[in-house]
Protein backbone atom coordinates (compact mmCIF):
# COMPACT_ATOMS: atom_id res chain seq x y z
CA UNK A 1 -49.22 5.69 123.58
CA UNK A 2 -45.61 3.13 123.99
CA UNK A 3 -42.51 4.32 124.90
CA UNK A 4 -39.87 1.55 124.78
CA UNK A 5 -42.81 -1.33 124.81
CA UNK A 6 -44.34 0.30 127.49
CA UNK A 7 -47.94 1.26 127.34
CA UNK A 8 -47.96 5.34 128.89
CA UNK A 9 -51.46 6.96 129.80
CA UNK A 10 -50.71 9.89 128.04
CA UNK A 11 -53.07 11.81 130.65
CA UNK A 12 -50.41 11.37 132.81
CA UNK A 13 -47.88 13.05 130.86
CA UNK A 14 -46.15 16.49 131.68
CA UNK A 15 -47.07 17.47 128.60
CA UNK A 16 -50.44 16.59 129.05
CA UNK A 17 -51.07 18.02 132.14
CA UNK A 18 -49.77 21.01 130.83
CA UNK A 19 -52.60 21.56 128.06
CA UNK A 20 -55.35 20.73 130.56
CA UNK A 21 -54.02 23.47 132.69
CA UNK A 22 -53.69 25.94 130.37
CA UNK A 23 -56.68 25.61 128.51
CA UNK A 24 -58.59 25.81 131.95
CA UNK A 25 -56.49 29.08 132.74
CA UNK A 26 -57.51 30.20 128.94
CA UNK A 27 -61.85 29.30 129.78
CA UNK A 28 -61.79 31.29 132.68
CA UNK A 29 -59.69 34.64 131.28
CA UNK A 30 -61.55 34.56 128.30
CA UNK A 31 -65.06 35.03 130.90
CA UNK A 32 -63.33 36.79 132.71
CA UNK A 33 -62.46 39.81 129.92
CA UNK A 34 -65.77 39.42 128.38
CA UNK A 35 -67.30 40.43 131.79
CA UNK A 36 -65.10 43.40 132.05
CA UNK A 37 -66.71 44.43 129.06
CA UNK A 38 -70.73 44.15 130.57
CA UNK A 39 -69.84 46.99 133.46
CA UNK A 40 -68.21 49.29 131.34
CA UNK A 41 -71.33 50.76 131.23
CA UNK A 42 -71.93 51.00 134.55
CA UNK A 43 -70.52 54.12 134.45
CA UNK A 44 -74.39 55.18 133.75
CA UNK A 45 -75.97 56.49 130.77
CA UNK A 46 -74.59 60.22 130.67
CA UNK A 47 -71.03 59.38 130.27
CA UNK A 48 -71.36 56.77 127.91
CA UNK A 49 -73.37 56.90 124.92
CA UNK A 50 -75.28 61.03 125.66
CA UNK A 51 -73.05 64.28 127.09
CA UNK A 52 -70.21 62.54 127.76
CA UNK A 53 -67.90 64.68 130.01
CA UNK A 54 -64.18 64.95 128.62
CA UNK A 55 -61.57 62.18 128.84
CA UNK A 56 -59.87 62.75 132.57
CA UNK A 57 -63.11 64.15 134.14
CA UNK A 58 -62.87 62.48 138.04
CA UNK A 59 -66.77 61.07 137.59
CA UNK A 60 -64.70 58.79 134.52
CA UNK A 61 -62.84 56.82 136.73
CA UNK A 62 -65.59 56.69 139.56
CA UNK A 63 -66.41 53.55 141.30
CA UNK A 64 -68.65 51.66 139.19
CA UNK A 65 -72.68 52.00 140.37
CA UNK A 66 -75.55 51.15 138.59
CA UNK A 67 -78.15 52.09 135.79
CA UNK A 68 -80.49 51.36 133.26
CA UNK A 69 -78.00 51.12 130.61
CA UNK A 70 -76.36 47.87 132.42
CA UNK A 71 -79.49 45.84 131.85
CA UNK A 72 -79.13 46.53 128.16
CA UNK A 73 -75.57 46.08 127.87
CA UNK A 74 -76.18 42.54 130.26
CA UNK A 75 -79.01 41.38 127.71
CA UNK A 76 -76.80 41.50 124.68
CA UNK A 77 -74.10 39.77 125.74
CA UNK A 78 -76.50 37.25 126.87
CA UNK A 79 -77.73 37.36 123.45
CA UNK A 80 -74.76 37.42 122.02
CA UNK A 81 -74.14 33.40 124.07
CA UNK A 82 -77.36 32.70 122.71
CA UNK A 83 -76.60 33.86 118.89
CA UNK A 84 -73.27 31.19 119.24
CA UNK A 85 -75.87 28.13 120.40
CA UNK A 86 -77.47 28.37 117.28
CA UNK A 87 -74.82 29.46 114.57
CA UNK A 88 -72.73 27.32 112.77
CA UNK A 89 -69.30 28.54 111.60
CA UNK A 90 -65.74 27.83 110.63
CA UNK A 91 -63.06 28.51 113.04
CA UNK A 92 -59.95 28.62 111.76
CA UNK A 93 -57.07 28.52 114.63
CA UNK A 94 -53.07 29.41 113.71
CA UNK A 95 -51.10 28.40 116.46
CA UNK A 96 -47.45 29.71 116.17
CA UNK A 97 -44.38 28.90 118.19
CA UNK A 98 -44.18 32.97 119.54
CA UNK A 99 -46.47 35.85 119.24
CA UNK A 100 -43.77 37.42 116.49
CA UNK A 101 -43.79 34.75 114.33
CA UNK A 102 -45.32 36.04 110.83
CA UNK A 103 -46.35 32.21 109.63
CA UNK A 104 -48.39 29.69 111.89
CA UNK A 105 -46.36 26.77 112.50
CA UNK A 106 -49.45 24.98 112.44
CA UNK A 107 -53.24 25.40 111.35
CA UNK A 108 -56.43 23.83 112.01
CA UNK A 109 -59.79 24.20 111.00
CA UNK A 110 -63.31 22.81 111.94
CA UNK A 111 -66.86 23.18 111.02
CA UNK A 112 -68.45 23.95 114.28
CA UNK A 113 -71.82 23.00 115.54
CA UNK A 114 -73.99 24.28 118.07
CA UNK A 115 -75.40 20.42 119.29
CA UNK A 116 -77.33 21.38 122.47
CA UNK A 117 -75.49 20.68 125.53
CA UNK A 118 -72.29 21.50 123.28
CA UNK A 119 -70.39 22.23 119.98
CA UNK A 120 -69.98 19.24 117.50
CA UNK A 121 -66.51 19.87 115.93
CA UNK A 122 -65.88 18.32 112.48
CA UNK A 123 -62.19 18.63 111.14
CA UNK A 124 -61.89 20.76 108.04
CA UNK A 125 -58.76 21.05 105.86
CA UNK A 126 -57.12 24.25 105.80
CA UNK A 127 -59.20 25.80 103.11
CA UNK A 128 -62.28 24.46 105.15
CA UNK A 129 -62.86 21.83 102.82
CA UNK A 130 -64.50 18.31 104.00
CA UNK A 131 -60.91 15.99 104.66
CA UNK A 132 -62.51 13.41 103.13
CA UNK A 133 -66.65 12.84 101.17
CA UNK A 134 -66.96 9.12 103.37
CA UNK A 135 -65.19 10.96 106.83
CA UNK A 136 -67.23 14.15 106.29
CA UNK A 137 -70.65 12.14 105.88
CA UNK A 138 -69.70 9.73 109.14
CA UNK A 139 -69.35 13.11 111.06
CA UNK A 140 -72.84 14.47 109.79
CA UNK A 141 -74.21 10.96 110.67
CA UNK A 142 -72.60 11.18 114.32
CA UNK A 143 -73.68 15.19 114.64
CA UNK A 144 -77.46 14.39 113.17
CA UNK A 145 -77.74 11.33 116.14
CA UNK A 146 -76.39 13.62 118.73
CA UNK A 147 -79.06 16.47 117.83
CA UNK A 148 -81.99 13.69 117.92
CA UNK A 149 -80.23 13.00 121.51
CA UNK A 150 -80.42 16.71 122.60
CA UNK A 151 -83.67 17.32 121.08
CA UNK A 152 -85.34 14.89 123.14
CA UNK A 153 -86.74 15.60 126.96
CA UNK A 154 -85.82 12.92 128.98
CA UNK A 155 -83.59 12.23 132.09
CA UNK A 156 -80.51 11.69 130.92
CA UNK A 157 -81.21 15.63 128.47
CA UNK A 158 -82.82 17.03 131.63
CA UNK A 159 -79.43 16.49 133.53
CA UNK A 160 -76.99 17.56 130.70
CA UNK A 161 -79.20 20.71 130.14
CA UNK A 162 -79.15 21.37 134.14
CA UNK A 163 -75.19 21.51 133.61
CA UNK A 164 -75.42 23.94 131.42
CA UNK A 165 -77.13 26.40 133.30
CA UNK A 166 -74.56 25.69 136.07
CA UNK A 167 -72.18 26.70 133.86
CA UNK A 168 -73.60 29.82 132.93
CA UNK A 169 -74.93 30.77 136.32
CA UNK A 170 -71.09 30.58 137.31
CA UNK A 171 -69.88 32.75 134.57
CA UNK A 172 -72.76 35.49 135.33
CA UNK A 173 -71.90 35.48 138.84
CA UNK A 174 -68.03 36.15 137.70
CA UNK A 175 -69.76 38.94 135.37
CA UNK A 176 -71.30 40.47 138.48
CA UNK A 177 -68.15 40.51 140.72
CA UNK A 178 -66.81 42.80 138.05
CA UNK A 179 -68.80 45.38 138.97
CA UNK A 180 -66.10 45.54 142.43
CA UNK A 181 -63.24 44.86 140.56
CA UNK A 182 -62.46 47.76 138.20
CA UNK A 183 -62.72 51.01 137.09
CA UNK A 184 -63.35 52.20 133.94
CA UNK A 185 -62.11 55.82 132.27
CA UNK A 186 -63.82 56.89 128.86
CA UNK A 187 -60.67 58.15 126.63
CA UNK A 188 -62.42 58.52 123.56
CA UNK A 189 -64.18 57.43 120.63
CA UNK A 190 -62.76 56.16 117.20
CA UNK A 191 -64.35 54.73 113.98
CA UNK A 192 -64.79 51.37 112.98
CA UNK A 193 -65.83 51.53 109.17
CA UNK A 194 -69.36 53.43 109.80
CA UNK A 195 -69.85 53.03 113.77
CA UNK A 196 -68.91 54.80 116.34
CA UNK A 197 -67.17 53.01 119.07
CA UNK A 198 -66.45 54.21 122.55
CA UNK A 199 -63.29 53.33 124.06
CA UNK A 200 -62.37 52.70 127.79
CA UNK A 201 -59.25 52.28 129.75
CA UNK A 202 -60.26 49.51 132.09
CA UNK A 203 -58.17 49.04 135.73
CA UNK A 204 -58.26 47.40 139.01
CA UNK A 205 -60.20 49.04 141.95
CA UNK A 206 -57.57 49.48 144.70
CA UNK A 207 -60.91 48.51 147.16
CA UNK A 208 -61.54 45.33 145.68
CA UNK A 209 -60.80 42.54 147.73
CA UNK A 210 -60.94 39.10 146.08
CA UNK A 211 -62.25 36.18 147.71
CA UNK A 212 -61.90 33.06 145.57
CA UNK A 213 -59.00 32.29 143.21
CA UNK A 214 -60.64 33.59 139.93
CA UNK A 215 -61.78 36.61 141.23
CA UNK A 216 -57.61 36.87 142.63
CA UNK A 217 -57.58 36.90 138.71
CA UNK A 218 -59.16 40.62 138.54
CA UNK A 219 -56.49 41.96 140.48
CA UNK A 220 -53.53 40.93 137.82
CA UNK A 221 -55.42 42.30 134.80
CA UNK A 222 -55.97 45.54 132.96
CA UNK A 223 -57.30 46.50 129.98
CA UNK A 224 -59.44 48.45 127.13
CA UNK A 225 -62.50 48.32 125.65
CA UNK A 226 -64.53 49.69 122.79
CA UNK A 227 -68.46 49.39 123.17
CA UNK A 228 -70.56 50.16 120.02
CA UNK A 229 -72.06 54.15 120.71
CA UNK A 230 -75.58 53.10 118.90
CA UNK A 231 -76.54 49.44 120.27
CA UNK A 232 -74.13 48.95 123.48
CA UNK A 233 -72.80 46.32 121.76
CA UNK A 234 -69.18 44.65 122.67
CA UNK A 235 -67.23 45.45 119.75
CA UNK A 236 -63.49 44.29 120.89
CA UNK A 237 -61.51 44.16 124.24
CA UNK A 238 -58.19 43.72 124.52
CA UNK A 239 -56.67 42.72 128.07
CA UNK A 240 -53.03 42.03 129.45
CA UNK A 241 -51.72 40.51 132.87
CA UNK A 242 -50.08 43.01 134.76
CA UNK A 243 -48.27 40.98 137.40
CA UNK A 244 -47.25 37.15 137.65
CA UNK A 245 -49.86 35.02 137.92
CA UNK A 246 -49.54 31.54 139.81
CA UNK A 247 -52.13 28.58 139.50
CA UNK A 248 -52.34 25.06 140.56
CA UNK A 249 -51.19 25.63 144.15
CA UNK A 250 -47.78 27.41 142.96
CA UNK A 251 -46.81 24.39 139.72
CA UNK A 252 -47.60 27.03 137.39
CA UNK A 253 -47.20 30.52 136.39
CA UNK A 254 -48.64 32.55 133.80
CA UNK A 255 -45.96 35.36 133.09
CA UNK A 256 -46.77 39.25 133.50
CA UNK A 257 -47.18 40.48 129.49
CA UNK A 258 -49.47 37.97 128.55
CA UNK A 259 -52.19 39.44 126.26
CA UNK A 260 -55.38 38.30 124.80
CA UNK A 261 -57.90 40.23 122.26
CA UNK A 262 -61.58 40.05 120.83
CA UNK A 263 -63.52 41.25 118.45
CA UNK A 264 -66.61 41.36 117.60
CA UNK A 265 -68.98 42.54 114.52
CA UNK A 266 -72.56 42.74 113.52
CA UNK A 267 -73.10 39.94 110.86
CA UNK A 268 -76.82 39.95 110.38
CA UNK A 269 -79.13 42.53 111.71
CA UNK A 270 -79.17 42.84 115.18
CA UNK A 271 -77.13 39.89 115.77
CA UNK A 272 -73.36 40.56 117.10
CA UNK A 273 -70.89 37.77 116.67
CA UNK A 274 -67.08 37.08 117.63
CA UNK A 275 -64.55 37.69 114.22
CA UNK A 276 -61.77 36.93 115.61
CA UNK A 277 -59.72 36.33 119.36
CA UNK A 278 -55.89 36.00 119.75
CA UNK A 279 -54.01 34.68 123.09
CA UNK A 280 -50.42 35.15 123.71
CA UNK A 281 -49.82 33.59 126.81
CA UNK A 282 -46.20 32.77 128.26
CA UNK A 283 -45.47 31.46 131.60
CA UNK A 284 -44.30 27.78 133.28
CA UNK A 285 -45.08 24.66 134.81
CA UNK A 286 -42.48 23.27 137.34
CA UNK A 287 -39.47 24.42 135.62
CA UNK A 288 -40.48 24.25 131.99
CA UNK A 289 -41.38 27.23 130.09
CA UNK A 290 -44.45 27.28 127.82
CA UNK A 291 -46.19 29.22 125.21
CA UNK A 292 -49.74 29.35 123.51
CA UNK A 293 -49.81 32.12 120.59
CA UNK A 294 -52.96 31.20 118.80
CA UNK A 295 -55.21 33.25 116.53
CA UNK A 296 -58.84 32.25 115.84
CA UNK A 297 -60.73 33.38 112.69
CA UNK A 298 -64.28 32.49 112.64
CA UNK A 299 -66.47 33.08 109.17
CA UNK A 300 -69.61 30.86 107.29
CA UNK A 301 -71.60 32.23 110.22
CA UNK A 302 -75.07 30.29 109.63
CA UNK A 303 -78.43 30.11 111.54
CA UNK A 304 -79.57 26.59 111.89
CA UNK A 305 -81.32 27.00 115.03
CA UNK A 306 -82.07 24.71 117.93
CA UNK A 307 -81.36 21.00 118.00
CA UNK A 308 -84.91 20.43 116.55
CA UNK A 309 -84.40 22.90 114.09
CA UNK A 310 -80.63 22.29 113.45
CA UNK A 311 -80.81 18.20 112.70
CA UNK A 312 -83.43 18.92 109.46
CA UNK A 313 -80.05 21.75 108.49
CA UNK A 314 -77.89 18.69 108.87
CA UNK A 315 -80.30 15.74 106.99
CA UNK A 316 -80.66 18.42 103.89
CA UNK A 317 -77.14 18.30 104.04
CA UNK A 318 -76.67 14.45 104.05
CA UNK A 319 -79.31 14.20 101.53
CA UNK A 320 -77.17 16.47 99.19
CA UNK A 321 -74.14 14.43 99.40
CA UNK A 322 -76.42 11.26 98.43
CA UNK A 323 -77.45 12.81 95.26
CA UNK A 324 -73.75 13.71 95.08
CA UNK A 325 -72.63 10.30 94.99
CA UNK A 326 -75.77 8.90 93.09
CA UNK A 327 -74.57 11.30 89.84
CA UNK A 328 -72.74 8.95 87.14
């Protein structure tokens, strides 16, 4: 951008820096919440989905051990990542100026993609109509060369892929430091239209010791959860930050308050997807105050598979927007 005839690299901007920052700080707690969720039942079979012993029994609130039921729990949220590579929705994202505010001050919508080694992102107007038919077909033409990219198998796929799994190595190894951090207390059960859903108070583990700065993140947040009774499924989480939390070597501070939810729901047989996730974060950098209040809606889940799969999804839709424009 110019300022005054000057060209400014806006990645230098306070402003700039700013959204990198937080969005980082937003990746990791959003990992770091859904991992709370995999222990919960490490609590072990009998107090969480057989004879559970009343709220406020001392074996509630026991540090966390193992048991058969973690595998399962472990295996769908795994399939729950997997489900998202291979779904296309809408996400719908109201960002407002604080968490009160009724009306967004601003809205934006995409068709997302699952391309691979990423999401392909295609700008929607706010009814999640295409913005444009000649924009909307350049962005299928750009998403259908990117999945005959990621389809392929050679070097330059082979190292993209291999980031990937770095990636999700590191968030399972956050998952399994979880199993340290907290403690979990059953206080209940409630009904979500016709499934039972068991709810836990989630809170730190006074013998938890963190040794890198995101696990320091465990030890500033509390929570709940509510697992599905019948398939161990996540079904939301809701998490706030109990104390002050400084990043980037003391520049910035994410306030005590802060809050973030989740839910999710089944939307095809066996296969659990997110509905929606809210963050209200306030805090600073330097001096300046910030805020994100943002609430994403996601809907139009739809299968289209691998990249191999997905690109013939994305040619039948091209095609249909040629005989679109061919009709007098």
């Amino acid at each position: 951008m110019e300022i005054g005839g000057r060209r400014i690299d806006r990645r230098k901007t306070p402003e700039f820096s700013s959204s990198v920052l937080m969005r980082t700080f937003e990746t990791g707690y959003v990992w770091i919440l859904r991992g709370l969720a995999i222990v919960a039942l490490l609590l072990g079979t009998s107090c969480c989905f057989a004879q559970s012993p009343p709220a406020g029994d001392p074996a509630d609130g026991a540090p966390l051990g193992s048991g058969d039921l973690f595998g399962r729990v472990i295996a769908n949220q795994k399939q729950v990542d997997a489900n998202m590579n291979v779904y296309e929705r809408v996400e719908r994202v109201e960002i407002r100026k604080t968490g009160g505010d009724l009306k967004p001050s601003e809205v934006k919508v995409w068709k997302v993609f699952p391309a691979g080694t990423g999401l392909s992102k295609i700008p929607l107007t706010a009814e999640a109509k295409p913005t444009g038919a000649e924009s909307y077909r350049a962005a299928l033409e750009k998403l259908q060369a990117t999945l005959v990219w990621a389809a392929e198998t050679g070097p330059a796929q082979r190292e993209a892929y291999a980031r990937v799994e770095r990636r999700k190595k590191e968030r399972n190894d956050l998952i399994d430091t979880t199993r340290k951090a907290f403690l979990f207390t059953k206080i209940g059960e409630e009904l979500r239209k016709d499934r039972v859903l068991v709810k836990y108070e989630m809170t730190r583990n006074p013998a938890f010791k963190p040794t890198t700065r995101n696990e320091m993140l465990f030890t500033r947040i509390s929570g709940t959860l509510w697992i599905d009774k019948e398939t161990a499924e996540l079904a939301k989480i809701e998490g706030h930050v109990t104390d002050d939390i400084t990043l980037a070597l003391f520049l910035a501070k994410v306030y005590r308050g802060s809050y973030f939810m989740q839910e999710w729901y089944e939307m095809a047989p066996g296969v659990w997807l997110p509905t929606y996730q809210q963050y209200d974060f306030d805090g600073r950098k330097f001096v300046v105050p910030f805020s994100i209040h943002e609430r994403t809606f996601y809907t139009q889940y739809r299968r289209v598979g691998p990249p191999g799969e997905a690109v013939e999804a994305v040619r039948g839709e091209l095609n249909k927007l040629g005989e679109n424009r061919a009709d007098p």
